[in-house]
C-alpha atoms as a PDB file:
ATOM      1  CA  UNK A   1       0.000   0.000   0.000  1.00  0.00           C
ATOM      2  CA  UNK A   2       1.672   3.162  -0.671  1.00  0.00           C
ATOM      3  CA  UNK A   3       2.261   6.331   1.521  1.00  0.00           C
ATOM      4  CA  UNK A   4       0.242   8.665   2.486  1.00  0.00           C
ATOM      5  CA  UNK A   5       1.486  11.834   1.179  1.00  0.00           C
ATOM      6  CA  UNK A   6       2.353  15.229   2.800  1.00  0.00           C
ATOM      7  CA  UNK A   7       0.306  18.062   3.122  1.00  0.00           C
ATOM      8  CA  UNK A   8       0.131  21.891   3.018  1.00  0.00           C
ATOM      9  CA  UNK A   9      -2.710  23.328   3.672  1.00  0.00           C
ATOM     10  CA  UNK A  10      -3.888  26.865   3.128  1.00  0.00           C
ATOM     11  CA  UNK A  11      -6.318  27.517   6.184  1.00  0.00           C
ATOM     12  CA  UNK A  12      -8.526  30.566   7.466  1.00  0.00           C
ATOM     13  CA  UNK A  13      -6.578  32.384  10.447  1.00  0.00           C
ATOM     14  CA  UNK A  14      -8.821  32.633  13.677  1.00  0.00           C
ATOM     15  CA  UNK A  15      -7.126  36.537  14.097  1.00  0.00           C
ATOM     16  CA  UNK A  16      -7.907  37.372  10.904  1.00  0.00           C
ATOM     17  CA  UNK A  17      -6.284  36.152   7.556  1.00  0.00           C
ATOM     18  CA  UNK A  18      -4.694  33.120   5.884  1.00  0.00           C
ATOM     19  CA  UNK A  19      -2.407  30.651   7.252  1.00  0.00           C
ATOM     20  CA  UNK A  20      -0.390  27.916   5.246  1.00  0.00           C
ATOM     21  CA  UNK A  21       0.358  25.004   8.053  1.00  0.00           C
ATOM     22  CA  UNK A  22       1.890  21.821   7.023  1.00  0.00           C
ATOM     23  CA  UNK A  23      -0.634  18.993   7.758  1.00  0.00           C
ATOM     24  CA  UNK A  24      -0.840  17.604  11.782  1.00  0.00           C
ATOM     25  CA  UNK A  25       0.936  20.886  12.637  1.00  0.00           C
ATOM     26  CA  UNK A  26      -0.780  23.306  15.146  1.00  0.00           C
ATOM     27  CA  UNK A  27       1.422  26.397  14.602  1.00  0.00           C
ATOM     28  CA  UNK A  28       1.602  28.183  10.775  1.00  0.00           C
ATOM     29  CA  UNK A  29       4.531  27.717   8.880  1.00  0.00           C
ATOM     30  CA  UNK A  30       3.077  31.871   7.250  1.00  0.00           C
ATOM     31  CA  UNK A  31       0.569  34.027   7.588  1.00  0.00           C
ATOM     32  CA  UNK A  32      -0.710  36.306   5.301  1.00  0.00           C
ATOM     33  CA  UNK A  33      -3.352  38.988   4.502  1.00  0.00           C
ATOM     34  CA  UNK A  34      -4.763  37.897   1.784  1.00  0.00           C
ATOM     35  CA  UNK A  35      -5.632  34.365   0.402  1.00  0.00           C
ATOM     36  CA  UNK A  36      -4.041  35.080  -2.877  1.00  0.00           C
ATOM     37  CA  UNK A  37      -0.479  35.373  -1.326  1.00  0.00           C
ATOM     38  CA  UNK A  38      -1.508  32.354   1.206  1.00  0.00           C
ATOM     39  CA  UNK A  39      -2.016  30.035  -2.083  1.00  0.00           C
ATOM     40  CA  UNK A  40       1.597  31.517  -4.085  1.00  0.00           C
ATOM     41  CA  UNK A  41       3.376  30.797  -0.528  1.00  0.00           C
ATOM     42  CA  UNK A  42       2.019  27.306  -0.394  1.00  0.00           C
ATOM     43  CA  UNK A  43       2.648  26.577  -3.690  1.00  0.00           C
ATOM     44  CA  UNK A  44       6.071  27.525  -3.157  1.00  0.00           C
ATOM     45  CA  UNK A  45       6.385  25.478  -0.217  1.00  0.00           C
ATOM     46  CA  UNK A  46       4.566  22.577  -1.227  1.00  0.00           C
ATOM     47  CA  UNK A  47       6.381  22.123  -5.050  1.00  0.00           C
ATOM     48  CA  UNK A  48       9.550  22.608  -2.911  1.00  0.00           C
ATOM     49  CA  UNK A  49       8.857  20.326  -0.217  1.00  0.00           C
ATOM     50  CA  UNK A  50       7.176  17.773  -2.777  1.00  0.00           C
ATOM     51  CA  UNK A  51       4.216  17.748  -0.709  1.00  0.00           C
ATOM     52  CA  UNK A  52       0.149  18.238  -1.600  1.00  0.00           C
ATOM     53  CA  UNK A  53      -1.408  21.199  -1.329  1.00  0.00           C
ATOM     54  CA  UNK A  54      -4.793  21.831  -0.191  1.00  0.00           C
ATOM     55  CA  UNK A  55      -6.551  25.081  -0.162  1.00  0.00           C
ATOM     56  CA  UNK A  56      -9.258  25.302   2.218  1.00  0.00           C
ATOM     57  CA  UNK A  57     -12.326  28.181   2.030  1.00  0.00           C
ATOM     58  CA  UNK A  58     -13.731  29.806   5.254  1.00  0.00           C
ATOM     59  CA  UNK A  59     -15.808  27.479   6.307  1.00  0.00           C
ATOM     60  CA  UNK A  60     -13.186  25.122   6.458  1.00  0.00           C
ATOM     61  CA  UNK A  61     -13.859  22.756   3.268  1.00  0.00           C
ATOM     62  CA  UNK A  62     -11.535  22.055   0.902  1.00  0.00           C
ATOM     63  CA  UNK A  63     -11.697  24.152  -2.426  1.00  0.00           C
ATOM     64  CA  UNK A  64      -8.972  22.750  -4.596  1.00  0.00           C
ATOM     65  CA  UNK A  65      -6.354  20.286  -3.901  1.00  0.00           C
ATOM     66  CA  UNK A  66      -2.975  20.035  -5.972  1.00  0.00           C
ATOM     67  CA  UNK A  67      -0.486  17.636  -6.194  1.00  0.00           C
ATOM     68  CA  UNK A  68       3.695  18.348  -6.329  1.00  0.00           C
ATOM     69  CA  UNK A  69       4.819  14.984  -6.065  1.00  0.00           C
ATOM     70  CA  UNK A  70       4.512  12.363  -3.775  1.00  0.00           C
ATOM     71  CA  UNK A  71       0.794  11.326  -5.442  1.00  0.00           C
ATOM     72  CA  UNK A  72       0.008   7.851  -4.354  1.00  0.00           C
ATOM     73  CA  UNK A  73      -2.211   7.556  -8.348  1.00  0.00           C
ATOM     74  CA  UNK A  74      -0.597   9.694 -10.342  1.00  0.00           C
ATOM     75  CA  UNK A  75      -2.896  10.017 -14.208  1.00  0.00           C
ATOM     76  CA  UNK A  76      -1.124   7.693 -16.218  1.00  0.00           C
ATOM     77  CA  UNK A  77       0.462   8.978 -19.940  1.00  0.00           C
END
């Protein structure tokens, strides 16, 4: 069975903005004002890091997910 693979995630901040944590971590690796420079940090991180990313809305749900290696099923071709 293969790995599970790391995570980023792009989270609402309690105080107000956007966080990008790395997943099971309690404290942010950033913070940011605005979602839009929440996402281009985690991207950077996570294509970096080989990890996926996961970009959250307000309510918590997950918007969009994207993968920078590490993907148990990669498409094939």
């Amino acid at each position: 069975m293969p790995k599970k693979p790391d995570t980023h995630h792009i989270v609402p901040n309690p105080d107000g903005g956007w966080s990008v944590k790395r997943g099971g971590s309690k404290r942010a690796s950033s913070r940011h004002a605005v979602k839009r420079e929440a996402i281009d940090a985690g991207r950077r991180v996570s294509r970096n890091q080989k990890t996926e990313l996961r970009i959250h809305n307000k309510d918590g749900k997950v918007r969009e997910s994207d993968s920078h290696g590490g993907d148990p099923y990669p498409p094939r071709g």
